[in-house]
C-alpha atoms as a PDB file:
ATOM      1  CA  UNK A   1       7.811   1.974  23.862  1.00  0.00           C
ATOM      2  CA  UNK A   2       4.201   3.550  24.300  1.00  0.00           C
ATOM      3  CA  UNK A   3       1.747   1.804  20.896  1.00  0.00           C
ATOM      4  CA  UNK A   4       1.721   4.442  18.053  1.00  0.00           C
ATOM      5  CA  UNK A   5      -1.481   5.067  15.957  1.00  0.00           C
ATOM      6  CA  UNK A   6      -1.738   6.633  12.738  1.00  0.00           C
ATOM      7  CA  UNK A   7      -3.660   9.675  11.638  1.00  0.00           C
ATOM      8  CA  UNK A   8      -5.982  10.919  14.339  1.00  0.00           C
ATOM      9  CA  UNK A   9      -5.617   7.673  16.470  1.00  0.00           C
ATOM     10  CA  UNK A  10      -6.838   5.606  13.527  1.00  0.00           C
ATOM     11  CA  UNK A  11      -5.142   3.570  11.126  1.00  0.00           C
ATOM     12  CA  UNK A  12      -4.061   5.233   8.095  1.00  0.00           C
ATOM     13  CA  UNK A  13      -4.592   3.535   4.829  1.00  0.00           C
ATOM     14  CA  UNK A  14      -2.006   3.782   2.087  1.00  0.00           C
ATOM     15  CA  UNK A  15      -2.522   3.259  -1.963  1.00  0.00           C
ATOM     16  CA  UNK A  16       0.369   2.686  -3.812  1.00  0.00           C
ATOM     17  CA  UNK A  17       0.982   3.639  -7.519  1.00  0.00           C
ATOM     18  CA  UNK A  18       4.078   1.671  -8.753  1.00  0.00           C
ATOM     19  CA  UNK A  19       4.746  -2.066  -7.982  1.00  0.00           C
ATOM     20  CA  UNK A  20       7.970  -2.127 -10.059  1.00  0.00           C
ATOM     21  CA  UNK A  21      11.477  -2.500  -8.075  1.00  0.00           C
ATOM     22  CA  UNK A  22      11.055   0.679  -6.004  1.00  0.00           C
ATOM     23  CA  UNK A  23       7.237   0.272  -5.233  1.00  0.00           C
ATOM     24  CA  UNK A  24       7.819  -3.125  -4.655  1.00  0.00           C
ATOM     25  CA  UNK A  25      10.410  -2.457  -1.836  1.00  0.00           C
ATOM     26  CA  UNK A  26       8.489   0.757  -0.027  1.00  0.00           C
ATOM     27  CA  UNK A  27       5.578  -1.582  -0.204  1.00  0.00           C
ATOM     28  CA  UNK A  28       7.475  -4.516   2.031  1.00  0.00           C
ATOM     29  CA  UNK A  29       9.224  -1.693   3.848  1.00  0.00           C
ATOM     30  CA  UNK A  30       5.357  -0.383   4.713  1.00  0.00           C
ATOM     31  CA  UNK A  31       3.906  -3.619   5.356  1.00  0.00           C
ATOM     32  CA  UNK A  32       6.870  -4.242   7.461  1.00  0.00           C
ATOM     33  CA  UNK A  33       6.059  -1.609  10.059  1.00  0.00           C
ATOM     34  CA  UNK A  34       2.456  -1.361   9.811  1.00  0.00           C
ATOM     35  CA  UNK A  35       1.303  -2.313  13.181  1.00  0.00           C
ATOM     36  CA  UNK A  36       4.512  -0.384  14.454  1.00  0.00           C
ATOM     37  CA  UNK A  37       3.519   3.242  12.281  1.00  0.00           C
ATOM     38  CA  UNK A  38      -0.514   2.870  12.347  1.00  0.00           C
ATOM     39  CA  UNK A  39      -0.542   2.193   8.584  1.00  0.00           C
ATOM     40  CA  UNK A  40      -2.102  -0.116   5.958  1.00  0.00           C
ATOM     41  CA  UNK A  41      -2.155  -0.462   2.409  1.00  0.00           C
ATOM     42  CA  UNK A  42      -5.210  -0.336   1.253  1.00  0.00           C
ATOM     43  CA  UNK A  43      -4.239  -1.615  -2.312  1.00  0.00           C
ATOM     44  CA  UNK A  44      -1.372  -1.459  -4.545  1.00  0.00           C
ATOM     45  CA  UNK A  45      -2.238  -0.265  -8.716  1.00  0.00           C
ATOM     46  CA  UNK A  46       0.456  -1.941 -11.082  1.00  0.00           C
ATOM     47  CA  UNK A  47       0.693  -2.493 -15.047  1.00  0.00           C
ATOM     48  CA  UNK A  48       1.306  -6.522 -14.650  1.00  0.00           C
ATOM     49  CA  UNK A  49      -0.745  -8.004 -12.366  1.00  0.00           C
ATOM     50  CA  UNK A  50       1.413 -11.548 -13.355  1.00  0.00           C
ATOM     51  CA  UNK A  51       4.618  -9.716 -12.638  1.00  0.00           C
ATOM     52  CA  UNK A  52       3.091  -7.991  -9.037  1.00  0.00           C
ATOM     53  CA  UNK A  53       1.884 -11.261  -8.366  1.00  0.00           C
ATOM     54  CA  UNK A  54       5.081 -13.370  -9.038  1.00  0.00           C
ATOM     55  CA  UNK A  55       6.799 -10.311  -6.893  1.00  0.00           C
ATOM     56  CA  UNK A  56       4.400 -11.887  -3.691  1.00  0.00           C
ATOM     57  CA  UNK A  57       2.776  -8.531  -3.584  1.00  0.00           C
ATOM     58  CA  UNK A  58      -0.495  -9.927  -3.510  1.00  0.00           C
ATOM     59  CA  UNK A  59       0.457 -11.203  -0.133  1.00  0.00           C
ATOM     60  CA  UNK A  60       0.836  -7.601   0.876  1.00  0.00           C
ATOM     61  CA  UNK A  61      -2.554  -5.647  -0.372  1.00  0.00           C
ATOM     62  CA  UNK A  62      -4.716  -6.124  -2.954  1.00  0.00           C
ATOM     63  CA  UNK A  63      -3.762  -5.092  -6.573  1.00  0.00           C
ATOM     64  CA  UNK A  64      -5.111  -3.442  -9.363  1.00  0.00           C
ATOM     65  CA  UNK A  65      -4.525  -1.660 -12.647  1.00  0.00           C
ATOM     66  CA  UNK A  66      -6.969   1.413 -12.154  1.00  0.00           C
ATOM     67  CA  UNK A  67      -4.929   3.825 -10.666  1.00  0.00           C
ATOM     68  CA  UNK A  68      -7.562   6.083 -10.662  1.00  0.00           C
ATOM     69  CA  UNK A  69     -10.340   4.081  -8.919  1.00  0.00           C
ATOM     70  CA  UNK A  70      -7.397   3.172  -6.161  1.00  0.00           C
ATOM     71  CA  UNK A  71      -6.849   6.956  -5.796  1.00  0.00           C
ATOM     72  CA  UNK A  72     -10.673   7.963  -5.312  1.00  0.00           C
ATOM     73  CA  UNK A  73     -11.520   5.007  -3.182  1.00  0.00           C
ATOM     74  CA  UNK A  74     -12.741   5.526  -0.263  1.00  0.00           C
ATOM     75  CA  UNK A  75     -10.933   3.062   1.797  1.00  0.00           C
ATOM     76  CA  UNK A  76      -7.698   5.251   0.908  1.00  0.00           C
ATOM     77  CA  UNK A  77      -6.210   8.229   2.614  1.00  0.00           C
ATOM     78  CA  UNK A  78      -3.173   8.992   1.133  1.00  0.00           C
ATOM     79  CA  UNK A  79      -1.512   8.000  -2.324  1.00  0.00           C
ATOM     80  CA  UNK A  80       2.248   7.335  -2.925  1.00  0.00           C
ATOM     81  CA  UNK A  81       3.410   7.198  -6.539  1.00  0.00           C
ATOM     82  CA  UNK A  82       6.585   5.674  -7.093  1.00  0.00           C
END
């Protein structure tokens, strides 16, 4: 199978909103594929930091509890709220 790239031949970078059970498992789903799809995630905003890291997701992007900076940084192109 021919190498797939993300949006525009670049990699596109993903910020979640939501590390609870759903966000948790779209977030090891994504990781999962991400040289496969094109993607990364760029960072991952959660209410617990102890909880997201006893989860592992700190293994998967970085985490934070500004939603809002996530969502304007520049290192992200699209947002996924779950």
């Amino acid at each position: 199978m021919a190498e797939q790239t993300g949006w525009q031949g670049e990699r596109l970078t993903i910020g979640l909103l939501g590390g609870g059970t759903v966000g948790a498992a779209v977030a090891r789903g994504l990781a999962s594929r991400a040289e496969e799809w094109g993607i990364g995630i760029a960072g991952i905003a959660v209410r617990d930091l102890a909880k997201a890291q006893a989860a592992g997701l700190d293994r998967i992007a970085p985490l934070t509890t500004d939603p809002a900076a996530l969502a304007a940084s520049d290192d992200v192109d699209v947002v996924v709220e779950l």
